[in-house]
Protein backbone atom coordinates (compact mmCIF):
# COMPACT_ATOMS: atom_id res chain seq x y z
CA UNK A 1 -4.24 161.46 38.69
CA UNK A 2 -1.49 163.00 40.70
CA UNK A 3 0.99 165.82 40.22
CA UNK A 4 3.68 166.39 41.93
CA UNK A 5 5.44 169.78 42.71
CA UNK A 6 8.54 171.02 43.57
CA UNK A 7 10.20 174.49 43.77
CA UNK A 8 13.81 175.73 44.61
CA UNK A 9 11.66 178.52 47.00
CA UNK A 10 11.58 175.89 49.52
CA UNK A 11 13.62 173.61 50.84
CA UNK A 12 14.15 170.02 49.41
CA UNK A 13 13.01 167.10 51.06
CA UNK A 14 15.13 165.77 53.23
CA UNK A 15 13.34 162.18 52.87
CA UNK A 16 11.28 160.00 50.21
CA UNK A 17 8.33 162.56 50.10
CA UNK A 18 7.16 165.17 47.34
CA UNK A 19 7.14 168.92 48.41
CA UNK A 20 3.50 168.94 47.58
CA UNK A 21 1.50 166.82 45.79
CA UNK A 22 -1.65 167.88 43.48
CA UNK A 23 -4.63 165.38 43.64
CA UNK A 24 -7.33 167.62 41.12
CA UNK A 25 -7.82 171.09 43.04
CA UNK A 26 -6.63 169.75 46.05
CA UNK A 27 -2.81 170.86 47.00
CA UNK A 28 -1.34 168.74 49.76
CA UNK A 29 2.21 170.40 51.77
CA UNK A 30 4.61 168.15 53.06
CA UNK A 31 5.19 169.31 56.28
CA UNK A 32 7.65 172.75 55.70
CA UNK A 33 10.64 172.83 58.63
CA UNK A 34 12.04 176.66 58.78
CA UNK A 35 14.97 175.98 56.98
CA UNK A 36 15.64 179.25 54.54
CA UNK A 37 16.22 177.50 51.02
CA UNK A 38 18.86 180.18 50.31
CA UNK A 39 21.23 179.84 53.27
CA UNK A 40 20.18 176.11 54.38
CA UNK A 41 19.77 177.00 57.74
CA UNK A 42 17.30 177.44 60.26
CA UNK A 43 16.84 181.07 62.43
CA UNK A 44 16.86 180.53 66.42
CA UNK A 45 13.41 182.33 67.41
CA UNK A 46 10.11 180.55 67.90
CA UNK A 47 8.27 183.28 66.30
CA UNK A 48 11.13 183.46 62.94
CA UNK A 49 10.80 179.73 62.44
CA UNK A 50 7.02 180.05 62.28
CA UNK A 51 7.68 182.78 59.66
CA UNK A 52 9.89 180.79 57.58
CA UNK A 53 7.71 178.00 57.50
CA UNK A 54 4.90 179.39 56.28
CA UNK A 55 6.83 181.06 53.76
CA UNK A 56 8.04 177.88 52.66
CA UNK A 57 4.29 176.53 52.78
CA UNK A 58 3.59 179.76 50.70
CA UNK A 59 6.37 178.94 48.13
CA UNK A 60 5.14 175.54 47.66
CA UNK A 61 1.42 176.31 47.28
CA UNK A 62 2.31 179.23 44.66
CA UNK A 63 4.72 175.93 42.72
CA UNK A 64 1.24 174.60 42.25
CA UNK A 65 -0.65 177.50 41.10
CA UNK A 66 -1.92 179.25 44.50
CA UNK A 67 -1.54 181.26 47.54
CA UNK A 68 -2.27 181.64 51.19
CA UNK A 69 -5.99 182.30 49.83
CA UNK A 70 -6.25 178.62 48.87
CA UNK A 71 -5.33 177.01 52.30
CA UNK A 72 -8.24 175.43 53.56
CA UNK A 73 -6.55 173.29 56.43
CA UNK A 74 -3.29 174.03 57.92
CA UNK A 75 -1.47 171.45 60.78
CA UNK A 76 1.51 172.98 63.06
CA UNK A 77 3.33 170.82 65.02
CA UNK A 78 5.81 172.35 67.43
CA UNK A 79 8.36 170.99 70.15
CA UNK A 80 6.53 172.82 72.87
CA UNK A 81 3.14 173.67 72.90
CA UNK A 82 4.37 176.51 75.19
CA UNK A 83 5.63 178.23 72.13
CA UNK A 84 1.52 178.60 70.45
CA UNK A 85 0.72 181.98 71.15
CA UNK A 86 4.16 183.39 69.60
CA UNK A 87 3.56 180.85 66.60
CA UNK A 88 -0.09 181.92 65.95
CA UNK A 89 0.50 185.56 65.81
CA UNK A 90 2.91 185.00 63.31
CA UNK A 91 0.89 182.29 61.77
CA UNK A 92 -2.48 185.28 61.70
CA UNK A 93 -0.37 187.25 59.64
CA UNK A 94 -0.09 185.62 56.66
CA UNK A 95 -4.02 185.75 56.08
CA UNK A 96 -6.16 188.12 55.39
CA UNK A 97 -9.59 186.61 57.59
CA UNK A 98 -11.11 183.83 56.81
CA UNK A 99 -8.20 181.76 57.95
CA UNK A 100 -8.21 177.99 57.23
CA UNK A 101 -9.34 174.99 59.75
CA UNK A 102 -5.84 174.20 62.07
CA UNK A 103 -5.03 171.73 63.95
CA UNK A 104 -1.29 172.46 65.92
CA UNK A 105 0.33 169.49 68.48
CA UNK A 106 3.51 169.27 70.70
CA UNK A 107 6.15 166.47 68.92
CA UNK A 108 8.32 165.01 71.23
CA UNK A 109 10.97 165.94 68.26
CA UNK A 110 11.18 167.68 64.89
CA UNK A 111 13.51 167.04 62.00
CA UNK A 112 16.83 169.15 62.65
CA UNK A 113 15.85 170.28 66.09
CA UNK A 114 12.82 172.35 64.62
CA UNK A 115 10.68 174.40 66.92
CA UNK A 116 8.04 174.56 64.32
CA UNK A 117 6.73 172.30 61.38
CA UNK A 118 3.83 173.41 59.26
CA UNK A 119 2.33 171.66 56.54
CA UNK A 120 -1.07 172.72 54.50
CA UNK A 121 -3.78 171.46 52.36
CA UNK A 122 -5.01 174.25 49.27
CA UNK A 123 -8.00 174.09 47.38
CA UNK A 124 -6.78 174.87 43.57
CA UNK A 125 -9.59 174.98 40.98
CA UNK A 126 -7.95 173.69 38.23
């Protein structure tokens, strides 16, 4: 059975998708676009768009019971690949070791002009 999640800490989907969706301990992200749920707007720099993100990742994951500690497999898609090594030392910080499988690819486009999209899947005992 299936749960699905949703916080004001994040933005709302912009589309017919769930902000995450709980499938027994597994937590799946949709994929989180840096859009700050309290302004509705996006900051300019690479490396602030990879922070919001994950924060919004973050937000989500703690809707369904769990933090960064949970992420076992993380996928970032950016605009340009060019942009990885600002986006992973932001991405570093929001672990603590240990980090989680990744796989990151160039889009050709991201919703609202994104430089950065991140989505996650947490592992949640129930």
């Amino acid at each position: 059975m299936k749960k699905i999640f949703k916080t004001k800490n994040a933005p709302e989907a912009v589309g017919a998708y769930s902000q995450a969706v709980r499938a027994g301990s597994f937590v799946f992200t949709s994929g989180q676009l840096p859009v700050n749920p309290d302004i509705g707007s996006m900051p300019e720099a690479v490396e602030e768009q990879a922070r919001q993100s994950m924060k919004n990742v973050g937000a989500v994951i703690e809707a369904a019971g769990g933090d960064y500690s949970h992420i076992v497999k993380t996928t970032v898609l950016l605009s340009d690949i060019g942009d990885f090594t600002a986006v992973n030392r932001v991405y570093e910080s929001f672990f603590e070791g240990g980090y989680p499988a990744r796989s990151c690819f160039q889009a050709a486009a991201l919703p609202k002009g994104a430089r950065v999209e991140i989505e996650a899947v947490a592992y949640v005992p129930e």
